[in-house]
N, C-alpha and C. Protein backbone atom coordinates (compact mmCIF):
# COMPACT_ATOMS: atom_id res chain seq x y z
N UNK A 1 -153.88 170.10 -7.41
CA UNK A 1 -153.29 169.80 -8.70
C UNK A 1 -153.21 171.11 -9.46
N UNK A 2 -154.15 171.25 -10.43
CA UNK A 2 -153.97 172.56 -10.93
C UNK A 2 -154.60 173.35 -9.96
N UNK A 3 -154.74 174.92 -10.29
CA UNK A 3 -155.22 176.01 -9.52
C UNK A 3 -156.94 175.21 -9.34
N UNK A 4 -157.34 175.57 -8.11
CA UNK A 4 -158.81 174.90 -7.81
C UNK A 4 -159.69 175.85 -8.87
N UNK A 5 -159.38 177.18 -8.90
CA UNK A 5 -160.36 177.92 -10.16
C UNK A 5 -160.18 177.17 -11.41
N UNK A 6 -159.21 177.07 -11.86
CA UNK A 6 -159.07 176.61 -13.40
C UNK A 6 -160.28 174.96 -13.40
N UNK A 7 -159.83 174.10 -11.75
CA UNK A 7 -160.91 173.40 -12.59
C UNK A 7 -162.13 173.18 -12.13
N UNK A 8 -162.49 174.88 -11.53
CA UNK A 8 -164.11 175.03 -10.97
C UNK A 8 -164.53 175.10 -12.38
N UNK A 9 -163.80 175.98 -13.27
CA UNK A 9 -163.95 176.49 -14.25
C UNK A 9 -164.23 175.36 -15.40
N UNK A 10 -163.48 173.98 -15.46
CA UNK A 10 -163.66 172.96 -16.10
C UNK A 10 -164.44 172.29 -16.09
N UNK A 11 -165.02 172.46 -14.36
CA UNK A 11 -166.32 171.82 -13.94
C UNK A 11 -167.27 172.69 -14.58
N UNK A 12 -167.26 173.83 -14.56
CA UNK A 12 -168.42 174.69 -15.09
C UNK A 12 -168.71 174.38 -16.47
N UNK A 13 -168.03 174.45 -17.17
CA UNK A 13 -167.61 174.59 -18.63
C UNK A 13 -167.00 173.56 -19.04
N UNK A 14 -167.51 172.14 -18.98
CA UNK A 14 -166.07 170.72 -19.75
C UNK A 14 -165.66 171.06 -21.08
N UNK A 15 -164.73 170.34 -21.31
CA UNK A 15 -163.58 170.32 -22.62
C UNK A 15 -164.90 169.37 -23.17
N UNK A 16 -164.99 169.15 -24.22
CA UNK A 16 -165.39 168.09 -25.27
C UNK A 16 -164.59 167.02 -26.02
N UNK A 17 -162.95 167.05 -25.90
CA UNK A 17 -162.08 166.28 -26.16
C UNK A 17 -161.13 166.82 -24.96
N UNK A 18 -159.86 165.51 -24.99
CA UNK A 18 -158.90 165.24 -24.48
C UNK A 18 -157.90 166.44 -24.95
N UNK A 19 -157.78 166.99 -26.04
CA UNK A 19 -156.90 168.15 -26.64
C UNK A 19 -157.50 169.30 -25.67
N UNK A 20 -158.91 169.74 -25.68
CA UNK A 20 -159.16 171.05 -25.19
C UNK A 20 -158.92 170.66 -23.97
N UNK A 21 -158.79 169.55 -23.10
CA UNK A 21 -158.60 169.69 -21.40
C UNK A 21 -157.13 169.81 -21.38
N UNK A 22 -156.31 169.65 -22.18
CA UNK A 22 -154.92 169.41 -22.12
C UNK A 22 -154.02 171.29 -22.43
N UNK A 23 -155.40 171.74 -23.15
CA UNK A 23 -154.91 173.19 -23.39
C UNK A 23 -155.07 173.79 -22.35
N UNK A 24 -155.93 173.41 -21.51
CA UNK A 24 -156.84 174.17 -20.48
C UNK A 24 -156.33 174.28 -19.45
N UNK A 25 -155.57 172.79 -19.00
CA UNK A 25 -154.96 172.44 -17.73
C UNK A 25 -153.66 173.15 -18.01
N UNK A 26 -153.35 173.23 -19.05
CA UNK A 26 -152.16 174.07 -18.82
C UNK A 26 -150.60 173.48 -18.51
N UNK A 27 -149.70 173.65 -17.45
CA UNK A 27 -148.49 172.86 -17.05
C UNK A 27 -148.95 172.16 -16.29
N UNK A 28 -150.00 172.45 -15.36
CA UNK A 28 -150.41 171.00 -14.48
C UNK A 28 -150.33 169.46 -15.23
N UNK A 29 -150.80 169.83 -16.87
CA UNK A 29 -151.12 168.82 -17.54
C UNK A 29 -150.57 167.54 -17.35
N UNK A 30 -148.82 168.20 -17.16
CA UNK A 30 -147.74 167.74 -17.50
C UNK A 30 -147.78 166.33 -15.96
N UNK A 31 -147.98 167.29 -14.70
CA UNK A 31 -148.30 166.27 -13.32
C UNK A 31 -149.39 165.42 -13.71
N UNK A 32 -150.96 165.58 -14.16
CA UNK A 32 -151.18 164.95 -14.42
C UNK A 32 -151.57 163.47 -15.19
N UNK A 33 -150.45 163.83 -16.26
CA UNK A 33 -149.86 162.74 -17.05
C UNK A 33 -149.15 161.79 -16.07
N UNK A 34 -148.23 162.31 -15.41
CA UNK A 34 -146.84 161.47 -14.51
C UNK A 34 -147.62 160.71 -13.73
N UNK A 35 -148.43 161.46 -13.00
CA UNK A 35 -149.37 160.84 -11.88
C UNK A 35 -149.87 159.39 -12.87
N UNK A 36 -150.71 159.94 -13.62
CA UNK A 36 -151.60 158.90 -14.58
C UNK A 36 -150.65 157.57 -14.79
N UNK A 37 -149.64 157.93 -15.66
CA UNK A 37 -148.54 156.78 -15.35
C UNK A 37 -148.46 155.64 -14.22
N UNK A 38 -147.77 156.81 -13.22
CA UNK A 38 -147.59 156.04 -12.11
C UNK A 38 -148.77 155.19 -10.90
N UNK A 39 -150.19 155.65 -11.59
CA UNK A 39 -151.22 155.38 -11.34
C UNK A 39 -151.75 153.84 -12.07
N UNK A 40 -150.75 154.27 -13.21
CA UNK A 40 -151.30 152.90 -14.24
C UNK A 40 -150.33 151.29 -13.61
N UNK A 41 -149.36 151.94 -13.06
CA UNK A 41 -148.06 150.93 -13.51
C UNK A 41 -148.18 150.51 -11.43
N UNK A 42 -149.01 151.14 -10.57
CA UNK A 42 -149.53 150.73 -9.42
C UNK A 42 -150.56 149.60 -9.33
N UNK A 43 -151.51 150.06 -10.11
CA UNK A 43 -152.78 149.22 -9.93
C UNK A 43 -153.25 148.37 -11.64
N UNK A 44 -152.18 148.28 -12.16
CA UNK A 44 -152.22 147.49 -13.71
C UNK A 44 -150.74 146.48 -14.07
N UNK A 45 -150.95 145.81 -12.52
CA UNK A 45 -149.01 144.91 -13.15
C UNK A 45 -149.29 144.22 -14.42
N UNK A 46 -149.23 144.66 -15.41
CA UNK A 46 -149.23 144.07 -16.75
C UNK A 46 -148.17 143.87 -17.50
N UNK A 47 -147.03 142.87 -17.04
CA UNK A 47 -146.15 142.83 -18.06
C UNK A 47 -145.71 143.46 -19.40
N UNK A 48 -144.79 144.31 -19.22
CA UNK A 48 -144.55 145.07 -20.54
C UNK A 48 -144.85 146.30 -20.48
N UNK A 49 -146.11 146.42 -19.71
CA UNK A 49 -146.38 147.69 -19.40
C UNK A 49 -145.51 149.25 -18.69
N UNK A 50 -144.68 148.63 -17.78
CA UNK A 50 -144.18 149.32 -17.27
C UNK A 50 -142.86 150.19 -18.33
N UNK A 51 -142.27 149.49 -18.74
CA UNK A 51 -141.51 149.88 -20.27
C UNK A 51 -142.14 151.04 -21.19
N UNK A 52 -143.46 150.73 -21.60
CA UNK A 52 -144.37 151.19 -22.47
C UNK A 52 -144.91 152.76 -21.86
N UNK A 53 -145.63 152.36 -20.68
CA UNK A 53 -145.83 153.91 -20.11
C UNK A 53 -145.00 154.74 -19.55
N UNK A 54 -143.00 154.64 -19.50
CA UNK A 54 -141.74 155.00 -18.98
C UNK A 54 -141.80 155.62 -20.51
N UNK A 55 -141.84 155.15 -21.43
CA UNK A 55 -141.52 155.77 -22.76
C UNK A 55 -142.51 157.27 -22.87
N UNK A 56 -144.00 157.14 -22.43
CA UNK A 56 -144.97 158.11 -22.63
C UNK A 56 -144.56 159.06 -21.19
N UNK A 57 -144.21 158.86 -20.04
CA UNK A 57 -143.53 159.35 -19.18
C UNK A 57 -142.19 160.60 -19.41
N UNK A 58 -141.47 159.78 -20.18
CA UNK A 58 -140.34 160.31 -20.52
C UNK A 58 -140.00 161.84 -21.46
N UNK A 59 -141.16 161.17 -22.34
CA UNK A 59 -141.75 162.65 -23.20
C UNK A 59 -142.36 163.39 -22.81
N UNK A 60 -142.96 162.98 -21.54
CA UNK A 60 -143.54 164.56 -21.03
C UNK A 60 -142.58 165.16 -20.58
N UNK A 61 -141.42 164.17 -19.41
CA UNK A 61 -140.26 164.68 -19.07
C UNK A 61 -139.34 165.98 -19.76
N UNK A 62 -139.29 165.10 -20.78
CA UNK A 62 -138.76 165.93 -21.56
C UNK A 62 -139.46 167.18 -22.76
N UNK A 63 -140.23 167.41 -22.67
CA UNK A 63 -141.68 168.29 -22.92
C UNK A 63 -140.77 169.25 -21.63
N UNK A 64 -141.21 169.04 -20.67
CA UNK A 64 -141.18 169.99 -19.67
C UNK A 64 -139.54 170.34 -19.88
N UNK A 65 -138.44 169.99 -19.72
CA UNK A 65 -137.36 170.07 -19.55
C UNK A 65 -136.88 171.27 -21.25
N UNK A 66 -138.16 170.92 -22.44
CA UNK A 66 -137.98 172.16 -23.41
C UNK A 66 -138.86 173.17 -22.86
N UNK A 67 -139.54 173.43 -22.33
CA UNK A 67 -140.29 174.97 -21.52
C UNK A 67 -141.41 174.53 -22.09
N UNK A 68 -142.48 173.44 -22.29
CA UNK A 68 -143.39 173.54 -23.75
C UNK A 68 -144.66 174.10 -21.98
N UNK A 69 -145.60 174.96 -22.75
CA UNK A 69 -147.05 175.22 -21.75
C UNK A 69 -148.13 174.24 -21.64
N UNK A 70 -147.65 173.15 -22.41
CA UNK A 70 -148.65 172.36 -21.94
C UNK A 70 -148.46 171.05 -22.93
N UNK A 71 -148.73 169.71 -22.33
CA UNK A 71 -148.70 168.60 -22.86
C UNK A 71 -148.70 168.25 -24.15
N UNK A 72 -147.63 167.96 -25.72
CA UNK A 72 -148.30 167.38 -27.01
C UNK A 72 -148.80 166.70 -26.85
N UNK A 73 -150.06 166.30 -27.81
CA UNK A 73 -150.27 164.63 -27.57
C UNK A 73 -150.78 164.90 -29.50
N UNK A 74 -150.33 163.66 -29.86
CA UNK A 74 -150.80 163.63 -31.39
C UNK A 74 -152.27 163.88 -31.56
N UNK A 75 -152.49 164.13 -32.93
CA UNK A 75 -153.72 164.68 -32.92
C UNK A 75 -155.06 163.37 -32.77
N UNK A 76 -154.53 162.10 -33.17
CA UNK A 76 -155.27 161.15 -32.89
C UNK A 76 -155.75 161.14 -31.44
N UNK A 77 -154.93 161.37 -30.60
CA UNK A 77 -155.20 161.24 -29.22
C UNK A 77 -156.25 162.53 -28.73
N UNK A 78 -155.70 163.91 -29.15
CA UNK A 78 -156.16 165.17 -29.01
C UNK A 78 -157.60 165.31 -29.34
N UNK A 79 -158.19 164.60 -30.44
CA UNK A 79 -159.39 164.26 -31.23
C UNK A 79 -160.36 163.65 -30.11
N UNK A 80 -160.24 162.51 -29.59
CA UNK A 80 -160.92 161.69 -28.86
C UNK A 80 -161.59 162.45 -28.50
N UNK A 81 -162.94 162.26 -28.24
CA UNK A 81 -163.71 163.03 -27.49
C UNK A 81 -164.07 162.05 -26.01
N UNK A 82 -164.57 163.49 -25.04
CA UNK A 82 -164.90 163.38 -23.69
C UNK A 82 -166.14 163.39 -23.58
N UNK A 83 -167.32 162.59 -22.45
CA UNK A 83 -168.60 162.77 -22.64
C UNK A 83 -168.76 164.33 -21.42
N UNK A 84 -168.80 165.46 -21.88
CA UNK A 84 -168.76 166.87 -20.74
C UNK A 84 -169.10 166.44 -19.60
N UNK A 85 -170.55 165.60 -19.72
CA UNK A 85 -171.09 165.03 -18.23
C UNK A 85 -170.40 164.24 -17.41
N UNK A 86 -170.00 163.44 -17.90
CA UNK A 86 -168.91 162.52 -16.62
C UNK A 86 -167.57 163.19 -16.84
N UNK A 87 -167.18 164.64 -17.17
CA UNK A 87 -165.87 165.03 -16.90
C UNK A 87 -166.41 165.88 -15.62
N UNK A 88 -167.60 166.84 -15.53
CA UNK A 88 -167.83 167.95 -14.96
C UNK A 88 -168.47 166.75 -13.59
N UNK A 89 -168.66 165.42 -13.74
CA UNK A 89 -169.04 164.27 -12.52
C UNK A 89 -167.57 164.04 -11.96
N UNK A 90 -166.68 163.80 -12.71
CA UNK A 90 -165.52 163.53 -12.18
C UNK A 90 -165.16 164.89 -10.86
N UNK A 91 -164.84 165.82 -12.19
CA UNK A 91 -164.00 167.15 -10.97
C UNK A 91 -165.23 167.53 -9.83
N UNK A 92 -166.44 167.26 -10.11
CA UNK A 92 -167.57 167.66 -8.78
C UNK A 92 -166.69 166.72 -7.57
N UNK A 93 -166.49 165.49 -7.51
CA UNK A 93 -166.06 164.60 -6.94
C UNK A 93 -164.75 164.41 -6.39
N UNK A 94 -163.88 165.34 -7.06
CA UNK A 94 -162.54 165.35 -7.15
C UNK A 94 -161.77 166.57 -6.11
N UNK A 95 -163.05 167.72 -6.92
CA UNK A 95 -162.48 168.83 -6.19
C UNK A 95 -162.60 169.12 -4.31
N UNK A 96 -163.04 168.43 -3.82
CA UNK A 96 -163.02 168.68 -2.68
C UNK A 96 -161.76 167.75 -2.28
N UNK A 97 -161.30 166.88 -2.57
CA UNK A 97 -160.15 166.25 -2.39
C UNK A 97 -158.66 166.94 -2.85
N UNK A 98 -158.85 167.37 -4.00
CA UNK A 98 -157.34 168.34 -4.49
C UNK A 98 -157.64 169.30 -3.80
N UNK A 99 -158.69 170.02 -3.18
CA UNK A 99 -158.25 171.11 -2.34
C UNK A 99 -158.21 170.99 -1.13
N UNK A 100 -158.19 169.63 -0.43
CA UNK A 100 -157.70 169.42 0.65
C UNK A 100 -155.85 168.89 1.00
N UNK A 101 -155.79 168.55 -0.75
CA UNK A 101 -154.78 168.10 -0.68
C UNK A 101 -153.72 169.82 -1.22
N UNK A 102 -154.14 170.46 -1.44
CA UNK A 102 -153.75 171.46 -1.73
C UNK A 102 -153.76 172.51 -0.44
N UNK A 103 -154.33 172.30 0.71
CA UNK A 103 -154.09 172.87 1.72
C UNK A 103 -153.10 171.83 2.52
N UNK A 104 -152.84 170.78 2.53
CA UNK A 104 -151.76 169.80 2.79
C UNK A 104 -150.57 170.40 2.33
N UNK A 105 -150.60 170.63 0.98
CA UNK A 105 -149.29 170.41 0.19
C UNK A 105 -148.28 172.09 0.03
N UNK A 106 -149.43 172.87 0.41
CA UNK A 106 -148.68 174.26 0.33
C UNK A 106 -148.38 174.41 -1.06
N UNK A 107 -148.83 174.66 -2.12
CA UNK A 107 -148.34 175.02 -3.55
C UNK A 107 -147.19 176.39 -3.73
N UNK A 108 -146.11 176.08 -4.38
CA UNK A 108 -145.19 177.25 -4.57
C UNK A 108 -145.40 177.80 -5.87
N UNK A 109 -144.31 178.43 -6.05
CA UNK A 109 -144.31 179.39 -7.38
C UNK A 109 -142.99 179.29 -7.44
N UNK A 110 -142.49 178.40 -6.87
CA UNK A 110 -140.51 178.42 -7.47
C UNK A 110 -140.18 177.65 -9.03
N UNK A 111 -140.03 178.70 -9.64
CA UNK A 111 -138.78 177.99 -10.85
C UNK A 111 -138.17 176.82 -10.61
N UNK A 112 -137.22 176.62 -9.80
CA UNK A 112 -136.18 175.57 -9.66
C UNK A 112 -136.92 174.36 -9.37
N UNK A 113 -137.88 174.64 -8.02
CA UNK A 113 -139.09 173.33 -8.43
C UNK A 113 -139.97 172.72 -9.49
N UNK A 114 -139.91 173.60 -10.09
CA UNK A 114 -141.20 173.20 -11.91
C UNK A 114 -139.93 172.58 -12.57
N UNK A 115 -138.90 172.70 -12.43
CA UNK A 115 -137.41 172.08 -13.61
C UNK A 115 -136.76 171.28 -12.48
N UNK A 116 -137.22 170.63 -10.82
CA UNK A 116 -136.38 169.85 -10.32
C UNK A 116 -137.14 168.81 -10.40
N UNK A 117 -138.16 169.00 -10.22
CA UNK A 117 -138.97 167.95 -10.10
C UNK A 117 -138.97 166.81 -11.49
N UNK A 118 -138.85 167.71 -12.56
CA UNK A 118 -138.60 166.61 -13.78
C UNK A 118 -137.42 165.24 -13.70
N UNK A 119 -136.39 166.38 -13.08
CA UNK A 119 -135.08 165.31 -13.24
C UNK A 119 -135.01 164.41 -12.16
N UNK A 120 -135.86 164.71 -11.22
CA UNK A 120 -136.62 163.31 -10.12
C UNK A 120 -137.37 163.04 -10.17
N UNK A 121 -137.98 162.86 -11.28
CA UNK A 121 -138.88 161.94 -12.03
C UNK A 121 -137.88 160.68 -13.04
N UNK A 122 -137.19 161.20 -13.66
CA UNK A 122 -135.90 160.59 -14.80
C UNK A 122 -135.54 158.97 -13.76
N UNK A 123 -135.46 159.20 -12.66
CA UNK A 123 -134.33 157.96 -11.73
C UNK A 123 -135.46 157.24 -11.83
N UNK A 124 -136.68 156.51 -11.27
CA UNK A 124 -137.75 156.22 -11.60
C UNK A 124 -138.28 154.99 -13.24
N UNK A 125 -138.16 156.24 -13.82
CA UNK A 125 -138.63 155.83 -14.99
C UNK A 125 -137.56 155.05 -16.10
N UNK A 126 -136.07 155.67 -15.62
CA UNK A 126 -134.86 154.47 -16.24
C UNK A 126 -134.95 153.28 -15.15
N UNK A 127 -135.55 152.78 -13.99
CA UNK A 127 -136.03 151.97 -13.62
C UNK A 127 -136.84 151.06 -14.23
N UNK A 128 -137.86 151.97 -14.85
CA UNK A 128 -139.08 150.90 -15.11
C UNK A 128 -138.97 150.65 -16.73
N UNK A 129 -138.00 151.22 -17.42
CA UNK A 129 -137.49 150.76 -18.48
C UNK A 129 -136.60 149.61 -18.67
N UNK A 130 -135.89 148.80 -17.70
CA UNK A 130 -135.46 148.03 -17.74
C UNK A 130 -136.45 146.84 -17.07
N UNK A 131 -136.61 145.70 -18.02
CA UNK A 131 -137.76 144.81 -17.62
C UNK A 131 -137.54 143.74 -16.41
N UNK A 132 -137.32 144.25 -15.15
CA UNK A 132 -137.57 143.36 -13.92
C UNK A 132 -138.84 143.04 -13.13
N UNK A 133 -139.17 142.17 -13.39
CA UNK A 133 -140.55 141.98 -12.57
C UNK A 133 -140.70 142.61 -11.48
N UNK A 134 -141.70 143.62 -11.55
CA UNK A 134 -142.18 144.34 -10.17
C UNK A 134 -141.51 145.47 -10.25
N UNK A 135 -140.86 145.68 -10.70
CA UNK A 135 -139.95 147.23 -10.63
C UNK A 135 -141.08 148.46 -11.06
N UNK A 136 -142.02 148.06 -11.48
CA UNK A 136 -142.64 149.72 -12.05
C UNK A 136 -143.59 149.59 -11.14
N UNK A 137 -144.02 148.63 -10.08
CA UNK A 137 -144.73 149.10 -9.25
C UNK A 137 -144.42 149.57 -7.76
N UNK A 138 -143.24 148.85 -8.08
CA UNK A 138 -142.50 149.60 -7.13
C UNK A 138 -141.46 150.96 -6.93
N UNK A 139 -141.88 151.64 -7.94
CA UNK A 139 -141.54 153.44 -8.09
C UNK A 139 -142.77 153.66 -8.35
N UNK A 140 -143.93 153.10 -8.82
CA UNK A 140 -145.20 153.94 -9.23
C UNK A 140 -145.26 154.54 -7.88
N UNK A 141 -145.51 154.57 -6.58
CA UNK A 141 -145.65 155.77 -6.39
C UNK A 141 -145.17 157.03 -5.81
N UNK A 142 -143.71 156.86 -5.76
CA UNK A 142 -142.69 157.67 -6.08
C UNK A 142 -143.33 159.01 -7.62
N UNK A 143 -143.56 157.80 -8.38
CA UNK A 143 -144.46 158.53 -9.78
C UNK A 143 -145.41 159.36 -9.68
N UNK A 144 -146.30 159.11 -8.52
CA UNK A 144 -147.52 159.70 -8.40
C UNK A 144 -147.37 160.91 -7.46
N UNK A 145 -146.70 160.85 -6.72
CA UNK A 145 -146.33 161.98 -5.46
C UNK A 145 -145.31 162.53 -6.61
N UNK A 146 -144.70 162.13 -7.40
CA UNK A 146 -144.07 163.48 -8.27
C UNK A 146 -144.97 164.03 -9.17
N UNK A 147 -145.57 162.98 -9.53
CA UNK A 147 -146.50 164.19 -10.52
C UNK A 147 -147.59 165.21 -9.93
N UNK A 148 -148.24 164.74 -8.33
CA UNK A 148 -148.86 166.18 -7.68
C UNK A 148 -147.61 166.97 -7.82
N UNK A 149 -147.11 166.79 -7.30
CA UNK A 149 -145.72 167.85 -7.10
C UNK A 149 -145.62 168.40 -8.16
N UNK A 150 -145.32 168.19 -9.76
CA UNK A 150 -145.16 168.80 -10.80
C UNK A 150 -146.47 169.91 -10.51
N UNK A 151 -147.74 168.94 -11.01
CA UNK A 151 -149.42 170.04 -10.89
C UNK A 151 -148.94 170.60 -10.33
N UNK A 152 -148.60 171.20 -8.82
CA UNK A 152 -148.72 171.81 -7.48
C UNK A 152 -147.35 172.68 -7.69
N UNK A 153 -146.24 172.72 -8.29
CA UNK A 153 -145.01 172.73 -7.70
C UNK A 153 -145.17 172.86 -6.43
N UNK A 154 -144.77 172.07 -5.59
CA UNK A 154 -145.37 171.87 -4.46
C UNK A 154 -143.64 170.92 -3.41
N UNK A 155 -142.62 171.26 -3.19
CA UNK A 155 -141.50 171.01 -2.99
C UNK A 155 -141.75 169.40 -1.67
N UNK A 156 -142.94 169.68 -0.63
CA UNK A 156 -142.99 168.92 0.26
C UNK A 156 -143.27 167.50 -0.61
N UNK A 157 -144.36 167.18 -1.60
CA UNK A 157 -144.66 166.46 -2.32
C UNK A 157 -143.49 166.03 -3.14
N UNK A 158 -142.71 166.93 -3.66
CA UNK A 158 -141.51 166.40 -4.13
C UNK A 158 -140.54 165.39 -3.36
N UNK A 159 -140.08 165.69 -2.20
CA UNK A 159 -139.71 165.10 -1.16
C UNK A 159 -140.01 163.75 -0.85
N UNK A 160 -141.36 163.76 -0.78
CA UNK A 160 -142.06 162.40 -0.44
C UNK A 160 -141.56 161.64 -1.61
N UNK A 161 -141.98 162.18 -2.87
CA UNK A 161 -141.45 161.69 -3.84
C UNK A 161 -140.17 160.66 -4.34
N UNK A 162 -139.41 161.59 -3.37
CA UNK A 162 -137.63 161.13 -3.36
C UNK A 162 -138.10 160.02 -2.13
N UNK A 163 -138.27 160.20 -0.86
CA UNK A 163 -138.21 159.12 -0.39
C UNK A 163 -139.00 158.40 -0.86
N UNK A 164 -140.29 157.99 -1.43
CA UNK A 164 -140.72 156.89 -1.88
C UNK A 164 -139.89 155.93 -3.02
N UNK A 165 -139.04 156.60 -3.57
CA UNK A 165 -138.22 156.84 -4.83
C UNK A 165 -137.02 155.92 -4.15
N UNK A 166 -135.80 156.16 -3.09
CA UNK A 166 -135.51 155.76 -2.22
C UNK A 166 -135.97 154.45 -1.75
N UNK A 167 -137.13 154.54 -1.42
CA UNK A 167 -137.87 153.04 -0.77
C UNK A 167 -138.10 152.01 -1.94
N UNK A 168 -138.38 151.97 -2.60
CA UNK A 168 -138.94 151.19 -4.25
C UNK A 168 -137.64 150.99 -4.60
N UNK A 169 -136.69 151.93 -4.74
CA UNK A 169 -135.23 151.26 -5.85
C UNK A 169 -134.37 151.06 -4.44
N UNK A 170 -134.36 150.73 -3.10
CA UNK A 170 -133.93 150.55 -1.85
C UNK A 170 -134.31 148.39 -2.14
N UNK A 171 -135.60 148.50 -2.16
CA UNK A 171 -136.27 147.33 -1.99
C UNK A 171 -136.03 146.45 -3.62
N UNK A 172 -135.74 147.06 -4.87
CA UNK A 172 -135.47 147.02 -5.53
C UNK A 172 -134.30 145.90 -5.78
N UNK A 173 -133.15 146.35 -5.30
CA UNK A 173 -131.25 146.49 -5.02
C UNK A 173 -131.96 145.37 -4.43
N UNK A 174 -132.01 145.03 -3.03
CA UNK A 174 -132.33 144.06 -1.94
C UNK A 174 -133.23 142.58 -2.72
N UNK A 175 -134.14 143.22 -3.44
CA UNK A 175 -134.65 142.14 -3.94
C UNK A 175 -133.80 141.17 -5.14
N UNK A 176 -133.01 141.92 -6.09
CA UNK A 176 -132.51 141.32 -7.05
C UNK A 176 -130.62 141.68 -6.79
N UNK A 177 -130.53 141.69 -5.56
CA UNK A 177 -128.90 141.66 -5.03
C UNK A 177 -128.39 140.09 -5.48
N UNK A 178 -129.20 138.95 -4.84
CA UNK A 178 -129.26 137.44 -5.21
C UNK A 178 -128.83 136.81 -6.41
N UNK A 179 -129.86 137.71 -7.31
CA UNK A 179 -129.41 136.95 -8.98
C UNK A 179 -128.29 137.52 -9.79
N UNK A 180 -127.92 139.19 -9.09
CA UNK A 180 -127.01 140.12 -9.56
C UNK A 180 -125.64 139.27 -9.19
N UNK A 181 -125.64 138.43 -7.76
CA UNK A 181 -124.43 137.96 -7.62
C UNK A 181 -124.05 136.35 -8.04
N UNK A 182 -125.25 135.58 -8.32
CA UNK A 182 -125.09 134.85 -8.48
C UNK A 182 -124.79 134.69 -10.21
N UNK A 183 -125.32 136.00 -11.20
CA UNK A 183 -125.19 135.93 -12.42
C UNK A 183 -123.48 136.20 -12.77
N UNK A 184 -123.47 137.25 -11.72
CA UNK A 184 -121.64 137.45 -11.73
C UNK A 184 -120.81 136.10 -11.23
N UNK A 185 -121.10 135.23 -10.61
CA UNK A 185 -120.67 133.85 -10.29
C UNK A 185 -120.11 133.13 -11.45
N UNK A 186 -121.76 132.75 -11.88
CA UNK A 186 -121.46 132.37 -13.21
C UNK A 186 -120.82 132.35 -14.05
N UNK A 187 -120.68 134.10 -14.35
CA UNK A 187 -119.82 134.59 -15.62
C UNK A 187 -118.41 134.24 -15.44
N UNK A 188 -118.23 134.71 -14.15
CA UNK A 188 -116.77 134.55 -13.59
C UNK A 188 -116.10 136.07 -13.61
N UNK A 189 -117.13 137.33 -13.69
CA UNK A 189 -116.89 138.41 -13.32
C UNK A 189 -116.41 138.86 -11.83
């Protein structure tokens, strides 16, 4: 996700709020928001939800798409505080996994990937803005393999991304082809 130093370094040293980890992490921030999303809208089918976290999605989207270095979040949110101990428990736990997944994923340094990856994120999330049952869990994780990819710019992860992306709005079409034609019946369209 982010550079493994930055969060040996987080492990060493925790943020005390949600604002200082968000300064800290830097543009990763931005993947780990998307991920978080698409993390939420996988394992939380909560009606409505999927709408709701496409909106908080979207602004990071577009966050990134103005050059910003790292995530807004209002100051209400920024305030919250973190308990240091279960952040520096988390990344102890974590980090041997992002750096396995980081020898998986090959991390780049391309431009065109840190600004492609946003706008294949966009197909996705005008998905899960329109309220069809099951639709946001079925791009969440299209969502989640883009947002390593954002952390990482990481192009292979992007990829997966698209085909998962592909598979979810594939199964999508197929699932609600039925009511799409039978609503056009109706109308007499």
């Amino acid at each position: 996700m982010a550079d493994l130093r930055t969060l040996d370094a987080l492990r060493a040293d925790p943020p005390d709020s949600i604002g200082a980890l968000v300064d800290r992490l830097g543009q990763a921030g931005f993947g780990i928001g998307i991920l978080f999303v698409g993390a939420i809208n996988l394992f939380a089918p909560i009606p409505g939800l999927g709408q709701a976290t496409a909106v908080l999605a979207v602004l990071l989207v577009l966050q990134i798409a103005q050059g910003a270095h790292h995530p807004w979040l209002p100051p209400r949110i920024r305030n919250v505080s973190l308990p240091p101990d279960k952040v520096a428990q988390t990344l102890t736990c974590a980090l041997p996994w992002i750096a396995r997944a980081t020898r998986c994923a090959r991390p780049g340094t391309l431009p065109a990937v840190r600004f492609a990856i946003p706008l294949l994120t966009a197909l996705p999330l005008l998905f899960m803005l329109i309220p069809l049952p099951g639709s946001n869990m079925l791009v969440a994780p299209a969502l989640m393999a883009l947002g390593v990819a954002q952390s990482m710019t990481c192009i292979r992860l992007a990829i997966l991304g698209l085909l998962l992306q592909a598979a979810g709005l594939g199964t999508l079409a197929l699932a609600y082809a039925p009511l799409l034609v039978s609503v056009l019946a109706v109308t007499g369209a």
